[in-house]
Protein backbone atom coordinates (compact mmCIF):
# COMPACT_ATOMS: atom_id res chain seq x y z
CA UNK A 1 154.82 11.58 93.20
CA UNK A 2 153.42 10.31 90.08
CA UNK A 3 149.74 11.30 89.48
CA UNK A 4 146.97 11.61 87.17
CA UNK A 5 144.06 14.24 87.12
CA UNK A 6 140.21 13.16 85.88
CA UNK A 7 137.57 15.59 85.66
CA UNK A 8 134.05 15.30 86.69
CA UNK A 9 131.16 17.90 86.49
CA UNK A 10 128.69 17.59 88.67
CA UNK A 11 125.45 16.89 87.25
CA UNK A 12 121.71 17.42 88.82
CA UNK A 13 121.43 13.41 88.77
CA UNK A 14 124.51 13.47 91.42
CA UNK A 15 122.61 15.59 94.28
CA UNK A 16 120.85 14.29 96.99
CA UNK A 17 118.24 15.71 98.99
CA UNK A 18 120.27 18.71 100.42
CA UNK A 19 121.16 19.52 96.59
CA UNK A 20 124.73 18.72 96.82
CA UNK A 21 126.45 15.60 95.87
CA UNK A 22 125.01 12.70 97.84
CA UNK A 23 128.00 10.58 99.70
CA UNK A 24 127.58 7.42 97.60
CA UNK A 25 128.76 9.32 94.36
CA UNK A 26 131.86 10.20 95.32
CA UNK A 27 132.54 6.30 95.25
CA UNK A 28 131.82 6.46 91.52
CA UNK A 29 133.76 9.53 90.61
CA UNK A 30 136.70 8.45 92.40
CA UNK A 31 136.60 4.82 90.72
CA UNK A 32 136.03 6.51 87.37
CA UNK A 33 139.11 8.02 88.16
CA UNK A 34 141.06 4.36 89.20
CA UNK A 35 139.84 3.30 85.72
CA UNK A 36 142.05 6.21 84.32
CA UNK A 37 144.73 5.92 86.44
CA UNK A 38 145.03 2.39 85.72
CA UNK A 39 143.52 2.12 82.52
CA UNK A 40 146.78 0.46 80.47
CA UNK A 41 146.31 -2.45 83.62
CA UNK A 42 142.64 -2.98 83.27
CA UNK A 43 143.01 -3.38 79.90
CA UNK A 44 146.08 -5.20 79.56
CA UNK A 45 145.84 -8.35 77.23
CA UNK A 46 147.76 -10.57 79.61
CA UNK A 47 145.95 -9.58 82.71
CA UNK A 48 142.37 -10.74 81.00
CA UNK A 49 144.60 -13.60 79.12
CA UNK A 50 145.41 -14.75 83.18
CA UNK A 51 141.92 -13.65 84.66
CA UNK A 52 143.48 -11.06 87.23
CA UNK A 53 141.17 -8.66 89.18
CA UNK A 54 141.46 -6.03 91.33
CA UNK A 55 139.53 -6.04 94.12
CA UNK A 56 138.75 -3.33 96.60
CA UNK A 57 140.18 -4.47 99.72
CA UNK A 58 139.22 -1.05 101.98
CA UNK A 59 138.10 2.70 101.12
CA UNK A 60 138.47 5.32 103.46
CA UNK A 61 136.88 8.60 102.55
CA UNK A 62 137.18 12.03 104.59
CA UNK A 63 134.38 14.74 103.27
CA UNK A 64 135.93 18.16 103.95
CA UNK A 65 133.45 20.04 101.64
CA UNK A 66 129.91 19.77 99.35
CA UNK A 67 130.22 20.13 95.83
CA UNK A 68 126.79 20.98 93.60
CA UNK A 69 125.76 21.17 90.09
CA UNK A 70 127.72 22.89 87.65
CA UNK A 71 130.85 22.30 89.97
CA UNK A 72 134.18 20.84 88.29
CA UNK A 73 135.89 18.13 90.49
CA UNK A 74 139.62 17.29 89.59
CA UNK A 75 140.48 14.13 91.15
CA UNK A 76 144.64 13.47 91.86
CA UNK A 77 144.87 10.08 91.53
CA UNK A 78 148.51 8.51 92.82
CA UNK A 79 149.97 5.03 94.02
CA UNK A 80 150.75 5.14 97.84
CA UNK A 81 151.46 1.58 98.64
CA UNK A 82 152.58 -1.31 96.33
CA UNK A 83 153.08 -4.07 99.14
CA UNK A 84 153.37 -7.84 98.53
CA UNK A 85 149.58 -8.32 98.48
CA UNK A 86 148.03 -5.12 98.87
CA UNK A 87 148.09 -1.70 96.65
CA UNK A 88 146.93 1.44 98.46
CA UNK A 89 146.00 4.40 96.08
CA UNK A 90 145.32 8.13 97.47
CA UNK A 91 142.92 10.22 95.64
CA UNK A 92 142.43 14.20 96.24
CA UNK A 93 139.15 15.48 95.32
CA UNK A 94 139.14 19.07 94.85
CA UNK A 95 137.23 21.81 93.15
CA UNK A 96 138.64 23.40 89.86
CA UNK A 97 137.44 26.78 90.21
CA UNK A 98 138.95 27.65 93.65
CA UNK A 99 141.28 24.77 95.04
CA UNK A 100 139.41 23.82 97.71
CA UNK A 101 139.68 20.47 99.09
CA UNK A 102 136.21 18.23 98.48
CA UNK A 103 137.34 15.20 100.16
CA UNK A 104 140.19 12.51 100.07
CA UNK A 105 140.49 8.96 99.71
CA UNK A 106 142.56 6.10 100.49
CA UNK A 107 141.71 2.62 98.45
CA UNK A 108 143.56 -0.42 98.21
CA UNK A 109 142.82 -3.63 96.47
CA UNK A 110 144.49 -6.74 95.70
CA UNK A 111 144.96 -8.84 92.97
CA UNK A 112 142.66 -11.49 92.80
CA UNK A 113 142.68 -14.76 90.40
CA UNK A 114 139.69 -15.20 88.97
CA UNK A 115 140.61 -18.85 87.60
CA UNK A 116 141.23 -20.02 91.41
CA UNK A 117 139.37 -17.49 92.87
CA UNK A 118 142.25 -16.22 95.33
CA UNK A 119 144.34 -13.65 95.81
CA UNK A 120 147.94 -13.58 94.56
CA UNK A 121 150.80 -11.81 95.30
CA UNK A 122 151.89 -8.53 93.61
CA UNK A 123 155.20 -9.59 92.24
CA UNK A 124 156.64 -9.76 88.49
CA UNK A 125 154.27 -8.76 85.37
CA UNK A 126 151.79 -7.54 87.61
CA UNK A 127 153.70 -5.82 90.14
CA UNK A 128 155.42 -3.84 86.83
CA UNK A 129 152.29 -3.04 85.48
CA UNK A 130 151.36 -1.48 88.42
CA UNK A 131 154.20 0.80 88.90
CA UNK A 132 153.90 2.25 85.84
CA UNK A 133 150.39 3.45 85.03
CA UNK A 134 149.04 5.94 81.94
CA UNK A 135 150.05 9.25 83.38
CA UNK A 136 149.07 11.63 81.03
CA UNK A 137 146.05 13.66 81.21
């Protein structure tokens, strides 16, 4: 499977109370790395020329372990699901210096336009740009 890898260190500014990263954060780090993963999408002329969006639909996160400062997360970023409506991406959170699992993630989204303010379906230009994201890195 197809995947890319974004790195985050973790930062004081990420820690909650119990000094390690505080829940909410891990939804930024793991869109940060969406933004990567589909980077060539989001920034595709045509798809701002038509007004297309990508909406979060659902996110479903499992913690398995904390991270704290000075730690390295890779996120694995991959495309699980392109339906007719709905794409499902997996993310694996996981700590550089030893392997261990931080937490996974399952988000889907669907393709929203913005001039009608529906959803469409994820068929032709769209569907194609989807299959193929920027996978270097």
């Amino acid at each position: 499977m197809k995947h890319k890898i974004t790195e985050i260190v973790v930062r004081s500014f990420h820690l909650d109370m119990y000094m390690h990263v505080n829940n909410a954060r891990y939804l930024e780090f793991l869109e940060e790395a969406r933004w990567n993963y589909y980077a060539k999408v989001y920034e595709n002329e045509w798809i701002a020329q038509e007004k297309i969006a990508f909406i979060i639909h659902n996110i479903n996160i499992t913690y398995r372990s904390p991270a704290v400062v000075g730690d390295t997360i890779v996120i694995h970023t991959s495309l699980k699901e392109l339906g007719n409506v709905k794409l499902t991406v997996y993310q694996k959170l996981v700590q550089k210096s030893n392997g261990k699992v931080i937490a996974e993630a399952e988000v889907s989204f669907v393709a929203v336009d913005m001039k009608k303010n529906r959803p469409i379906g994820l068929k032709g230009k769209v569907r194609e740009l989807l299959m193929e994201p920027e996978m270097e890195g």
